[in-house]
C-alpha atoms as a PDB file:
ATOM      1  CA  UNK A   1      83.419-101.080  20.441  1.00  0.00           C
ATOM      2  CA  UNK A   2      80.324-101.282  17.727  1.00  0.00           C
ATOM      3  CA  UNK A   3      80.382-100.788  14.688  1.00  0.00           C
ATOM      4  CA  UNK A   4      76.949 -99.760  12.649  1.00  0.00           C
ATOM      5  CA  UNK A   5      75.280 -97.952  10.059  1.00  0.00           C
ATOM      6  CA  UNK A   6      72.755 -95.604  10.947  1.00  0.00           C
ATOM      7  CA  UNK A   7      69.812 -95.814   8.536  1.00  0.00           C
ATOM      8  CA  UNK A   8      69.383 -93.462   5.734  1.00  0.00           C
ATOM      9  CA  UNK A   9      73.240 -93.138   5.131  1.00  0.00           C
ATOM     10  CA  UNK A  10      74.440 -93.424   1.885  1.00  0.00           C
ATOM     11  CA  UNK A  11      77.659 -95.043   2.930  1.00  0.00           C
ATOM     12  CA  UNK A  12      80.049 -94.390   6.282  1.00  0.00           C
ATOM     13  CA  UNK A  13      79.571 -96.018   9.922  1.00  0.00           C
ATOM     14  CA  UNK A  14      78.953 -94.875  13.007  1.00  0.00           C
ATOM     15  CA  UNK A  15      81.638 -96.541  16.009  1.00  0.00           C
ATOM     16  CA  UNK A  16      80.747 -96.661  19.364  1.00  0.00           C
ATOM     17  CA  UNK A  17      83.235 -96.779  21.498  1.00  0.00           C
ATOM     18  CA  UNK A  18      83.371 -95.678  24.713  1.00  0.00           C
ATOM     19  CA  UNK A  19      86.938 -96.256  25.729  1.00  0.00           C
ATOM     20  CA  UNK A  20      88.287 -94.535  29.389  1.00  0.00           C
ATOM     21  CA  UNK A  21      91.430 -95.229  28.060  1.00  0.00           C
ATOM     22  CA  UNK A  22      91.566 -93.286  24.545  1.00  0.00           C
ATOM     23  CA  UNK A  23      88.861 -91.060  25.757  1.00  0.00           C
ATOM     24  CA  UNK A  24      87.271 -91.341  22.552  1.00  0.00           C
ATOM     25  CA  UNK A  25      83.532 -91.433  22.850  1.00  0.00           C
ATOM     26  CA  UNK A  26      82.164 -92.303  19.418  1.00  0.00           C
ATOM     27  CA  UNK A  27      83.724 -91.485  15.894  1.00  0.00           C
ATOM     28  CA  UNK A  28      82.968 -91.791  12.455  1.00  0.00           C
ATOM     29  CA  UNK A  29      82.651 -91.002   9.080  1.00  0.00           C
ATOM     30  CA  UNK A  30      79.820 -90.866   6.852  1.00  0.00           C
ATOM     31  CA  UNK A  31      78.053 -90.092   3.435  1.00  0.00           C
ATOM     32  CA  UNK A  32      74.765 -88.178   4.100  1.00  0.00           C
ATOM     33  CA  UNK A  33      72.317 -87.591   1.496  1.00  0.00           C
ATOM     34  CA  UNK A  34      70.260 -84.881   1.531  1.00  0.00           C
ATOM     35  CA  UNK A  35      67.032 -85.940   2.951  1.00  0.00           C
ATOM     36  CA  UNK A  36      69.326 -87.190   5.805  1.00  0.00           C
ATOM     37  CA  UNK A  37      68.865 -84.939   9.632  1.00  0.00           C
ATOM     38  CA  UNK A  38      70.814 -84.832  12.419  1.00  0.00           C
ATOM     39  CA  UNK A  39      68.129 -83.976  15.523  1.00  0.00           C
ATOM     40  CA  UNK A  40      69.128 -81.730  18.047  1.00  0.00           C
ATOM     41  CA  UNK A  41      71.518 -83.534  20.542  1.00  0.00           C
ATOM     42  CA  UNK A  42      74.970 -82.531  22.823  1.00  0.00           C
ATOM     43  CA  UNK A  43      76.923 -84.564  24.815  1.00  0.00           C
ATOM     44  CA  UNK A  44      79.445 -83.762  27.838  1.00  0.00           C
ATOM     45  CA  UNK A  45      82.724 -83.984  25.783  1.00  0.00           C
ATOM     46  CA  UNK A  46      84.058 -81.949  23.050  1.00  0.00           C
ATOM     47  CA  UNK A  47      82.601 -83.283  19.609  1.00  0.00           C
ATOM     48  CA  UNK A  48      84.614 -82.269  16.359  1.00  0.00           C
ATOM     49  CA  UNK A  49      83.218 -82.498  12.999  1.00  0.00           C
ATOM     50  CA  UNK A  50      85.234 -82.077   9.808  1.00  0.00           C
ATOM     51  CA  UNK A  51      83.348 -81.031   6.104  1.00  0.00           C
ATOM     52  CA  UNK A  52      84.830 -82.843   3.165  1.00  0.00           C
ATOM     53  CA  UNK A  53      82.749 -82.262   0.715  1.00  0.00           C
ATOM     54  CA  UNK A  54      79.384 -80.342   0.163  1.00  0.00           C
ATOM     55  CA  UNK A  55      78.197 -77.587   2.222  1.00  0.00           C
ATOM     56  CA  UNK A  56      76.036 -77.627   5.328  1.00  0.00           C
ATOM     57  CA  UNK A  57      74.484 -75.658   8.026  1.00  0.00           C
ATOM     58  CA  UNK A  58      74.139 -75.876  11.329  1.00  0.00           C
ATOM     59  CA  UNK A  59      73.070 -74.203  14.935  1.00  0.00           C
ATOM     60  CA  UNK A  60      74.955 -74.498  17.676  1.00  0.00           C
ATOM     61  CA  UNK A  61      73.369 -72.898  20.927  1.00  0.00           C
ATOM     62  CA  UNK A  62      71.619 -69.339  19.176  1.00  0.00           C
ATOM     63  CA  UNK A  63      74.298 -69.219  16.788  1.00  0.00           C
ATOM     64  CA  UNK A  64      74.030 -70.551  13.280  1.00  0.00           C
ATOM     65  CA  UNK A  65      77.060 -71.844  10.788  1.00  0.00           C
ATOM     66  CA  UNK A  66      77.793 -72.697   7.828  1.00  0.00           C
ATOM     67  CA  UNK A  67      80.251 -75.293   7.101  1.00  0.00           C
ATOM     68  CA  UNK A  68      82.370 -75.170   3.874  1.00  0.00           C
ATOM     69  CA  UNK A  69      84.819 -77.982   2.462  1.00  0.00           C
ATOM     70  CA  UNK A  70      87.799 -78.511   4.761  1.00  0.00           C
ATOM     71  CA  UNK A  71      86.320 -76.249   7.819  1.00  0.00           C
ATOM     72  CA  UNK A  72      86.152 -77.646  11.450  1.00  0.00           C
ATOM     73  CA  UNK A  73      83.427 -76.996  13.965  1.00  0.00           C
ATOM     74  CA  UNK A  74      84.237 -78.130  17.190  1.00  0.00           C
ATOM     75  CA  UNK A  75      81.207 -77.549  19.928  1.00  0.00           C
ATOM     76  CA  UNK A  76      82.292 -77.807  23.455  1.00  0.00           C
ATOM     77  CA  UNK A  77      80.388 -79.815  26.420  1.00  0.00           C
ATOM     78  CA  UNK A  78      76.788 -79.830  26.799  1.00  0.00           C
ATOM     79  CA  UNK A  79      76.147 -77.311  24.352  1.00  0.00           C
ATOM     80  CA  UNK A  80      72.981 -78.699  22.253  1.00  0.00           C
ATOM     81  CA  UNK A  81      73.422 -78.919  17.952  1.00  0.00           C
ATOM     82  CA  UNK A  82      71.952 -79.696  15.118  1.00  0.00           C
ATOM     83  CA  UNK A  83      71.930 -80.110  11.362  1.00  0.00           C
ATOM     84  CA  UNK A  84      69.646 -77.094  10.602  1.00  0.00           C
ATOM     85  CA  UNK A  85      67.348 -78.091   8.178  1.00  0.00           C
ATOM     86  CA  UNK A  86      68.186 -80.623   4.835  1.00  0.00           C
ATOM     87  CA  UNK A  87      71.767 -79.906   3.206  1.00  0.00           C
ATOM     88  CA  UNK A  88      72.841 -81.441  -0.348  1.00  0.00           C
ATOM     89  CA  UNK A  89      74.684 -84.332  -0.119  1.00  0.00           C
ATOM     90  CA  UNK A  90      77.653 -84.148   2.311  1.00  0.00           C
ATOM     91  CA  UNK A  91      80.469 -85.953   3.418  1.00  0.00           C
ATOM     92  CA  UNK A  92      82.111 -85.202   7.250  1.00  0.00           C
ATOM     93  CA  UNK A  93      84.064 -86.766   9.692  1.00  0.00           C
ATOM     94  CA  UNK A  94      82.846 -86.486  13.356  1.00  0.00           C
ATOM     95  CA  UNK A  95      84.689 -87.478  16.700  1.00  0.00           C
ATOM     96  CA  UNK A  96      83.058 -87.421  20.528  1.00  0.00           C
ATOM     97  CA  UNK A  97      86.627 -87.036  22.918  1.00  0.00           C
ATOM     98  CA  UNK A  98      87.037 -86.940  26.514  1.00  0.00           C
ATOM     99  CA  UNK A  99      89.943 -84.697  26.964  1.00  0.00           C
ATOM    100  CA  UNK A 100      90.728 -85.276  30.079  1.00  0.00           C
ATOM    101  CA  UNK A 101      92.703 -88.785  29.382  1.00  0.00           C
ATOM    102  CA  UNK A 102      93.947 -87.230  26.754  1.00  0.00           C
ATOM    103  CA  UNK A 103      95.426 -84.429  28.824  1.00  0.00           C
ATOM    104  CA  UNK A 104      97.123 -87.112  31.422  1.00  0.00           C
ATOM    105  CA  UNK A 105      98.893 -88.826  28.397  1.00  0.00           C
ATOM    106  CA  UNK A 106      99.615 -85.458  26.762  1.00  0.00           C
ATOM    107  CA  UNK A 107     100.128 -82.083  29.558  1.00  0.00           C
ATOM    108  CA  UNK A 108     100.744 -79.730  26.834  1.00  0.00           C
ATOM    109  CA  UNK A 109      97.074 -80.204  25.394  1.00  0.00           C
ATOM    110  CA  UNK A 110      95.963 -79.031  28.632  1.00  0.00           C
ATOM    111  CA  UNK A 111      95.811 -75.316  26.603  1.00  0.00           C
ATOM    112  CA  UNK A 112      93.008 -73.014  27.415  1.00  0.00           C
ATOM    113  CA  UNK A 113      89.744 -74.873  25.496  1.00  0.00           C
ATOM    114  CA  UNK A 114      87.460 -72.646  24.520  1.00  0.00           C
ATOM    115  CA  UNK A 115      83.620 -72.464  26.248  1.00  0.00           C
ATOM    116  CA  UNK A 116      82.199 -71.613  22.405  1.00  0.00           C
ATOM    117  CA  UNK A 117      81.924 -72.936  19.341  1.00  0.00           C
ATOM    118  CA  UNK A 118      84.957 -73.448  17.057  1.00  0.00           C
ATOM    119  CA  UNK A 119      84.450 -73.123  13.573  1.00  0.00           C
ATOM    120  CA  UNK A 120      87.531 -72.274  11.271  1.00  0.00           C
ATOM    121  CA  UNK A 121      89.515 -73.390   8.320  1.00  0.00           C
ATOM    122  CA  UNK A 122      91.105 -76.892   9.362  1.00  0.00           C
ATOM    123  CA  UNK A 123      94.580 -77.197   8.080  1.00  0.00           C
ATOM    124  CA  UNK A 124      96.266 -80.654   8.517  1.00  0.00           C
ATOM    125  CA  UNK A 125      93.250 -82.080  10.705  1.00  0.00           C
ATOM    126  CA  UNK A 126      91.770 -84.483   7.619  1.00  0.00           C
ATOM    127  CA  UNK A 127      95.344 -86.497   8.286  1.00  0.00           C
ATOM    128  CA  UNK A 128      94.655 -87.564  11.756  1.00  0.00           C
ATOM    129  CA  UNK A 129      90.846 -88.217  11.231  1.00  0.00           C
ATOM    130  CA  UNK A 130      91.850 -90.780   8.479  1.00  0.00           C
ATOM    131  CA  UNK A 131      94.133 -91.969  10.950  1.00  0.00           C
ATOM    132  CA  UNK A 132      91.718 -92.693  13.702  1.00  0.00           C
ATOM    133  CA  UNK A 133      89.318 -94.001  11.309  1.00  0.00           C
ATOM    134  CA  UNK A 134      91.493 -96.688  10.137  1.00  0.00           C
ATOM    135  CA  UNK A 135      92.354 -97.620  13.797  1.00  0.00           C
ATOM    136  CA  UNK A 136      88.361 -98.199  14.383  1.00  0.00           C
ATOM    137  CA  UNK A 137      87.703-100.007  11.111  1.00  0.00           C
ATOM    138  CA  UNK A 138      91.131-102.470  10.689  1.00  0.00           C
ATOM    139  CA  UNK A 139      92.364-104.916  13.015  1.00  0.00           C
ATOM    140  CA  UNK A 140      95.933-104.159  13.662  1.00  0.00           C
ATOM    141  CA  UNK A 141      98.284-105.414  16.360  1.00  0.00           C
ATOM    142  CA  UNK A 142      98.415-103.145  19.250  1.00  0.00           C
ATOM    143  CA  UNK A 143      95.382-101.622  18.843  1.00  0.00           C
ATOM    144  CA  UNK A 144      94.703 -99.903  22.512  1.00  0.00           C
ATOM    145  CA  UNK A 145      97.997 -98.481  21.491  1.00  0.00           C
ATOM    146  CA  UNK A 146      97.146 -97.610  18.172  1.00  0.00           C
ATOM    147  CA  UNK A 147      93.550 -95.978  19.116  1.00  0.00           C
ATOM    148  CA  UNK A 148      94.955 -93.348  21.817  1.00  0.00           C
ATOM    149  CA  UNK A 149      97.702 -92.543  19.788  1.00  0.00           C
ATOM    150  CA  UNK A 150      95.378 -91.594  17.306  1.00  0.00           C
ATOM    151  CA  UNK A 151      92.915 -89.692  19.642  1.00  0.00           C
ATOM    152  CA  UNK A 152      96.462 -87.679  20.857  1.00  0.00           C
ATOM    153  CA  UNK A 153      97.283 -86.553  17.029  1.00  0.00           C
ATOM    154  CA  UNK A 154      93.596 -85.810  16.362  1.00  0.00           C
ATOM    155  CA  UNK A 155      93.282 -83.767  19.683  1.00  0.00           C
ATOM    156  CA  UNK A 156      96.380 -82.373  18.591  1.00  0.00           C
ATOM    157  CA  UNK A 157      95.456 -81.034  15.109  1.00  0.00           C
ATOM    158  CA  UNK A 158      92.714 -79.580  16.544  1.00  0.00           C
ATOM    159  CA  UNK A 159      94.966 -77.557  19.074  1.00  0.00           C
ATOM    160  CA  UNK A 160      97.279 -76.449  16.194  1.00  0.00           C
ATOM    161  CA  UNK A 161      93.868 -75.183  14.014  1.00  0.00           C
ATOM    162  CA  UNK A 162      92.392 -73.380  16.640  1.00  0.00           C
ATOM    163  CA  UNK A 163      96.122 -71.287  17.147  1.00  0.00           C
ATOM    164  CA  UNK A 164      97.524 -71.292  13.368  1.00  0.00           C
ATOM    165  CA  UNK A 165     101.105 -70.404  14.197  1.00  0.00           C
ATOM    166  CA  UNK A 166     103.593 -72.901  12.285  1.00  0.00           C
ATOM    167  CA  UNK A 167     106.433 -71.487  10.561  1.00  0.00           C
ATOM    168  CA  UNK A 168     107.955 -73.158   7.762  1.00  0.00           C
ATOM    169  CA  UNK A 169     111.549 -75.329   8.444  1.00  0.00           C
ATOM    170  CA  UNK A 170     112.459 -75.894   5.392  1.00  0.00           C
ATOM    171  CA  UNK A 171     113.211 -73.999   2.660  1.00  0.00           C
ATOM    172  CA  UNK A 172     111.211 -74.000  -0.580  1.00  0.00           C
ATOM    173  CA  UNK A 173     109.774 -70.942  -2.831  1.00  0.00           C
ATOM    174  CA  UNK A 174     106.732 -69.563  -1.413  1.00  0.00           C
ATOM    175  CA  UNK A 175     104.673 -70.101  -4.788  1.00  0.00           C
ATOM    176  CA  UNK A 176     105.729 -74.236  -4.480  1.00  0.00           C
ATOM    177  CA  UNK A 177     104.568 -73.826  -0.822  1.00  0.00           C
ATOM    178  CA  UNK A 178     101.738 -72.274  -1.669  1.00  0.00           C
ATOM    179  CA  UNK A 179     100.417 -74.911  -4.749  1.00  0.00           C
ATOM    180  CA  UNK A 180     101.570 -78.223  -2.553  1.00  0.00           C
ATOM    181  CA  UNK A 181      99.203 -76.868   0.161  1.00  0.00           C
ATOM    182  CA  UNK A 182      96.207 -76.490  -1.829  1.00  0.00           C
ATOM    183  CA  UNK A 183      97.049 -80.542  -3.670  1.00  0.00           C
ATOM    184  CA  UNK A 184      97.461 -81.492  -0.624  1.00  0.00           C
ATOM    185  CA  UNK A 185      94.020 -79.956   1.258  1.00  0.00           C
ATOM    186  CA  UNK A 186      92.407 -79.671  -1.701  1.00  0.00           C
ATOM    187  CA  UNK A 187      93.126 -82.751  -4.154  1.00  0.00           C
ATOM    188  CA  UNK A 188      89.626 -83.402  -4.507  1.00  0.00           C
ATOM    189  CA  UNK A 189      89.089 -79.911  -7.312  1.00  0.00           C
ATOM    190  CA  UNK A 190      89.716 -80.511 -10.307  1.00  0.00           C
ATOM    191  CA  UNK A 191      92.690 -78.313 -10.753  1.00  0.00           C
ATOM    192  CA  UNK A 192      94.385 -77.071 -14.082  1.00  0.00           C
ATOM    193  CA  UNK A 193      98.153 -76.062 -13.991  1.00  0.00           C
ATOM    194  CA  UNK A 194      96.605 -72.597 -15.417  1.00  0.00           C
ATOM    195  CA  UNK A 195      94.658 -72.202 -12.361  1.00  0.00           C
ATOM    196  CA  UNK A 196      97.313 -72.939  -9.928  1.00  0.00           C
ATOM    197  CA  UNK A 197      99.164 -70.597 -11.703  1.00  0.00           C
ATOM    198  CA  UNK A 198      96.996 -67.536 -11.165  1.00  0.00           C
ATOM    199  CA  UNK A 199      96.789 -68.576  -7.354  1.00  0.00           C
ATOM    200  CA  UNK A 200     100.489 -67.980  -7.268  1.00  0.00           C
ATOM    201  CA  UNK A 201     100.970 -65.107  -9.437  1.00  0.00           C
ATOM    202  CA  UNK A 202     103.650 -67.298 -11.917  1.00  0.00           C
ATOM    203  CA  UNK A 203     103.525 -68.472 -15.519  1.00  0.00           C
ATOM    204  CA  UNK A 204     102.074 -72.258 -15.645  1.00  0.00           C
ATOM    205  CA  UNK A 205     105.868 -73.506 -17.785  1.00  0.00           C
ATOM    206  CA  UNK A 206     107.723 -71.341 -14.659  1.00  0.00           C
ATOM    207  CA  UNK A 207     105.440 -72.870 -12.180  1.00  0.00           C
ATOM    208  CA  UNK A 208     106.080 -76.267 -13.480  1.00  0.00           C
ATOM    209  CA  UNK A 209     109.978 -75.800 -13.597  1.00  0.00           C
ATOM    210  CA  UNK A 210     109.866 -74.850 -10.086  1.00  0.00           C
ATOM    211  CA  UNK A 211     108.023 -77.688  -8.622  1.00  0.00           C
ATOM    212  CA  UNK A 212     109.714 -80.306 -10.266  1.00  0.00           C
ATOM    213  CA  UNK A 213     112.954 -78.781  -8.769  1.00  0.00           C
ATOM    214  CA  UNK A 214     111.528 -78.797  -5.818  1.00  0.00           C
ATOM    215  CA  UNK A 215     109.380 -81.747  -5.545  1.00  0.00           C
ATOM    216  CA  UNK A 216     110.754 -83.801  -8.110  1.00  0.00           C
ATOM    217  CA  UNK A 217     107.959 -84.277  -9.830  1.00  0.00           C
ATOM    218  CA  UNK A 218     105.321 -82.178 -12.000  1.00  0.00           C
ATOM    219  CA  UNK A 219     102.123 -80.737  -9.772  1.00  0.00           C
ATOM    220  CA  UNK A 220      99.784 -83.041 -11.646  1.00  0.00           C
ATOM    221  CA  UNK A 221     101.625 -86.105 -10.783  1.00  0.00           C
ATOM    222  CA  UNK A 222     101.554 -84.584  -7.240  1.00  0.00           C
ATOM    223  CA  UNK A 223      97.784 -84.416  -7.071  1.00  0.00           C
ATOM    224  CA  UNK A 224      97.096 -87.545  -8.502  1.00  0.00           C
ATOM    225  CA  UNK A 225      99.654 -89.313  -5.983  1.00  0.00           C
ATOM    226  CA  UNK A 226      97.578 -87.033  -2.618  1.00  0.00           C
ATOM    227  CA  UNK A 227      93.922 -88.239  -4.886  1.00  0.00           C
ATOM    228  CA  UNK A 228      95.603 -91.932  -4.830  1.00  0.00           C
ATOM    229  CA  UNK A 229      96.874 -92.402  -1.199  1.00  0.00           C
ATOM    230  CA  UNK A 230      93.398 -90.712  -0.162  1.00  0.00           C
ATOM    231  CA  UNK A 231      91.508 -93.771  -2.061  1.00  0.00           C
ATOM    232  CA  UNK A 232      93.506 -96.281  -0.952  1.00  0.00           C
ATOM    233  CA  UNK A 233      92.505 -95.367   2.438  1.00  0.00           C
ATOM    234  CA  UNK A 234      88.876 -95.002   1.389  1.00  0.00           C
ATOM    235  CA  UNK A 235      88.782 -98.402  -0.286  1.00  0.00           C
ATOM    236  CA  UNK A 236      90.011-100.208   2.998  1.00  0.00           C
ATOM    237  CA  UNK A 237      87.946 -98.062   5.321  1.00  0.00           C
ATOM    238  CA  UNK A 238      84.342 -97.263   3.468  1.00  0.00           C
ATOM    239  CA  UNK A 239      81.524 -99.069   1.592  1.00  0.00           C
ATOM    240  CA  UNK A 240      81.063 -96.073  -0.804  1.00  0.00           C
ATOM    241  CA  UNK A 241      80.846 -97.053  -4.255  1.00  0.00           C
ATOM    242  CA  UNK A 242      83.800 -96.987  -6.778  1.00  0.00           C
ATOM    243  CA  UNK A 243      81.894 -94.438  -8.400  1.00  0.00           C
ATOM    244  CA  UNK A 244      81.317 -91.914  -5.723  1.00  0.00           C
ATOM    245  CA  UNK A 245      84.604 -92.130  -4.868  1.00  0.00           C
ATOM    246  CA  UNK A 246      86.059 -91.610  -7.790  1.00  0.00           C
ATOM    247  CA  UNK A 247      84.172 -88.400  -8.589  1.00  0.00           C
ATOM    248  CA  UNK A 248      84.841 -86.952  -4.653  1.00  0.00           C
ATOM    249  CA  UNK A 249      88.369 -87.013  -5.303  1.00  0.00           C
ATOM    250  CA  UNK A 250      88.071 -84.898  -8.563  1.00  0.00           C
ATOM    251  CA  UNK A 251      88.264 -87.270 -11.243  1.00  0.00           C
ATOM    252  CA  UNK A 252      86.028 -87.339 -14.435  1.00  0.00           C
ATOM    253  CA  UNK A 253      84.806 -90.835 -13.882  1.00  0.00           C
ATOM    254  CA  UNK A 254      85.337 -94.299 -12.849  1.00  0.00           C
ATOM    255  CA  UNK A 255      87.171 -95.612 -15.290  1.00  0.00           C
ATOM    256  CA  UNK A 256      89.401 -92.728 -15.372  1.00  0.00           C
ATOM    257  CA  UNK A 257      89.948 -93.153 -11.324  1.00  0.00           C
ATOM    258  CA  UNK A 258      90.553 -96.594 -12.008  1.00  0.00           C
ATOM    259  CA  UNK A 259      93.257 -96.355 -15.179  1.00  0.00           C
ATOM    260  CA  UNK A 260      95.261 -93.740 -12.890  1.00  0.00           C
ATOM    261  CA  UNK A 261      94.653 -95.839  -9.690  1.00  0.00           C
ATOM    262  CA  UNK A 262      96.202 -99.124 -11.083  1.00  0.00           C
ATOM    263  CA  UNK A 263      99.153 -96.992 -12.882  1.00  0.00           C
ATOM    264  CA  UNK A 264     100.023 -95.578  -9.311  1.00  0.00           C
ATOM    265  CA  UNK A 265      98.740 -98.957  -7.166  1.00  0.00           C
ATOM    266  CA  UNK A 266      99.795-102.081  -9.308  1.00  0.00           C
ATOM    267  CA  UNK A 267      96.177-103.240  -9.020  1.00  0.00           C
ATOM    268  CA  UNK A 268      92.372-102.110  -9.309  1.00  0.00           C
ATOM    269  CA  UNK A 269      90.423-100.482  -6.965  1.00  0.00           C
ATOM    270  CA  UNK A 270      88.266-103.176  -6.880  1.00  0.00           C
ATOM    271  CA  UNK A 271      90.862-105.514  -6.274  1.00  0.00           C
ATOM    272  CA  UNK A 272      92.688-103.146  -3.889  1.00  0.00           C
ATOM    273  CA  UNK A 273      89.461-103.287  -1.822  1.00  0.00           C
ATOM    274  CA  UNK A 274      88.819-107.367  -1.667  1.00  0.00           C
ATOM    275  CA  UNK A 275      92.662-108.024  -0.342  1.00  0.00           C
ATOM    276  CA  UNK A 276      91.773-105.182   1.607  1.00  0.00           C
ATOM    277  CA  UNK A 277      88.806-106.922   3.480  1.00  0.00           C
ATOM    278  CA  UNK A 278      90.495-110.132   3.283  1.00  0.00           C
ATOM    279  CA  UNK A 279      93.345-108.527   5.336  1.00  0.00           C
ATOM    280  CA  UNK A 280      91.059-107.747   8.254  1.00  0.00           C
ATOM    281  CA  UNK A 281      89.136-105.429   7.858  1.00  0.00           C
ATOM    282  CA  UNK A 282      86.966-104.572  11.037  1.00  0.00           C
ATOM    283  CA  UNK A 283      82.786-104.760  10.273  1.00  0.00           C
END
């Protein structure tokens, strides 16, 4: 596996991997300014790309799409893309899989894959993304392991978004459901208890009462814990500055990512990063 940078990036990587065993072609994720194109290309897997943050548009055959925050687009084999024309700055995860290892390891993900393009809303998939990028870019112990593992559950959460059909296990009110969703998929806004509120139809002092009853803890806490857990693994995967980061997960500036960072972590971002690297970090 290599590791690189293509040029004009504003931060991210680009792995190369090529692994029969994973069936993981190449992955990555990556910081793309707006000057930045990507030419007209396909491969013969299944490549999945995941918006984070801005908004772009691309074709995919004679169709064209536009990709908002938090939607997947999935284009099957041989099927020729492309970044059409220059986007604002964006942020996106991407992923080149074989399925058919995949499929050996995993029979049930043998479902009926579509022959068009996927694009859709994508639920839990930003989990297993982050997963599989911190198997590429950190040297942990069992690592062949480690990688298809994290292939399965991204393969997986793609399944799931492409056939939305979970049913909640466990009991909770549907407004508490509803506003630990968004946090969760969406901790990078910069969301007011007001305006979770009117999502949910409930008064903000109700809708406060009822999540720390539930959750045992107030939604703000909440969101700053999901904004938190999503730097630290930014910090040990990425080069993007403190800066950027702090404003793509929603707060109002560095020094206010870093005063709630080191109330939640024990330690500054900075810091957090440099034991980070000096743990291994792959690159």
């Amino acid at each position: 596996m290599s590791l690189s940078r293509p040029s004009g990036l504003r931060a991210g990587f680009h792995a190369d991997v090529r692994d029969p065993v994973s069936g993981l072609v190449h992955a990555g994720e990556q910081w793309v300014p707006e000057q930045f194109l990507i030419e007209p290309h396909d491969h013969p897997v299944w490549e999945i790309y995941l918006q984070l943050h801005g908004i772009t548009h691309w074709v995919a055959g004679a169709e064209s799409y536009v990709l908002q925050p938090g939607h997947l687009f999935a284009v099957p084999p041989n099927l020729e893309h492309h970044l059409a024309g220059r986007s604002g700055n964006h942020h996106f995860y991407f992923a080149a899989i074989d399925l058919e290892p995949v499929v050996r390891r995993q029979p049930a993900l043998a479902m009926s894959w579509p022959k068009t393009v996927v694009h859709r809303e994508a639920g839990e998939l930003g989990y297993a993304f982050a997963q599989l990028v911190r198997e590429l870019t950190t040297r942990y112990e069992y690592a062949d392991a480690g990688l298809a593992l994290a292939v399965d559950q991204l393969v997986l959460a793609v399944a799931r978004s492409m056939t939305p059909t979970a049913v909640p296990q466990l009991a909770m009110h549907p407004a508490v459901r509803t506003v630990k969703r968004l946090l969760d998929q969406e901790f990078h806004e910069r969301w007011t208890l007001r305006q979770l509120a009117d999502r949910v139809g409930l008064a903000p002092s109700y809708l406060a009462e009822l999540f720390v009853d539930q959750l045992g803890q107030p939604p703000h806490r909440y969101l700053n814990e999901r904004r938190i857990d999503r730097a630290r693994q930014l910090l040990e995967t990425s080069d993007v500055t403190i800066t950027a980061l702090a404003l793509s997960l929603g707060f109002s500036s560095s020094q206010h990512f870093a005063r709630v960072f080191r109330q939640l972590a024990g330690v500054t971002p900075t810091g957090y990063r440099s034991s980070s690297a000096a743990g291994g970090r792959v690159g």
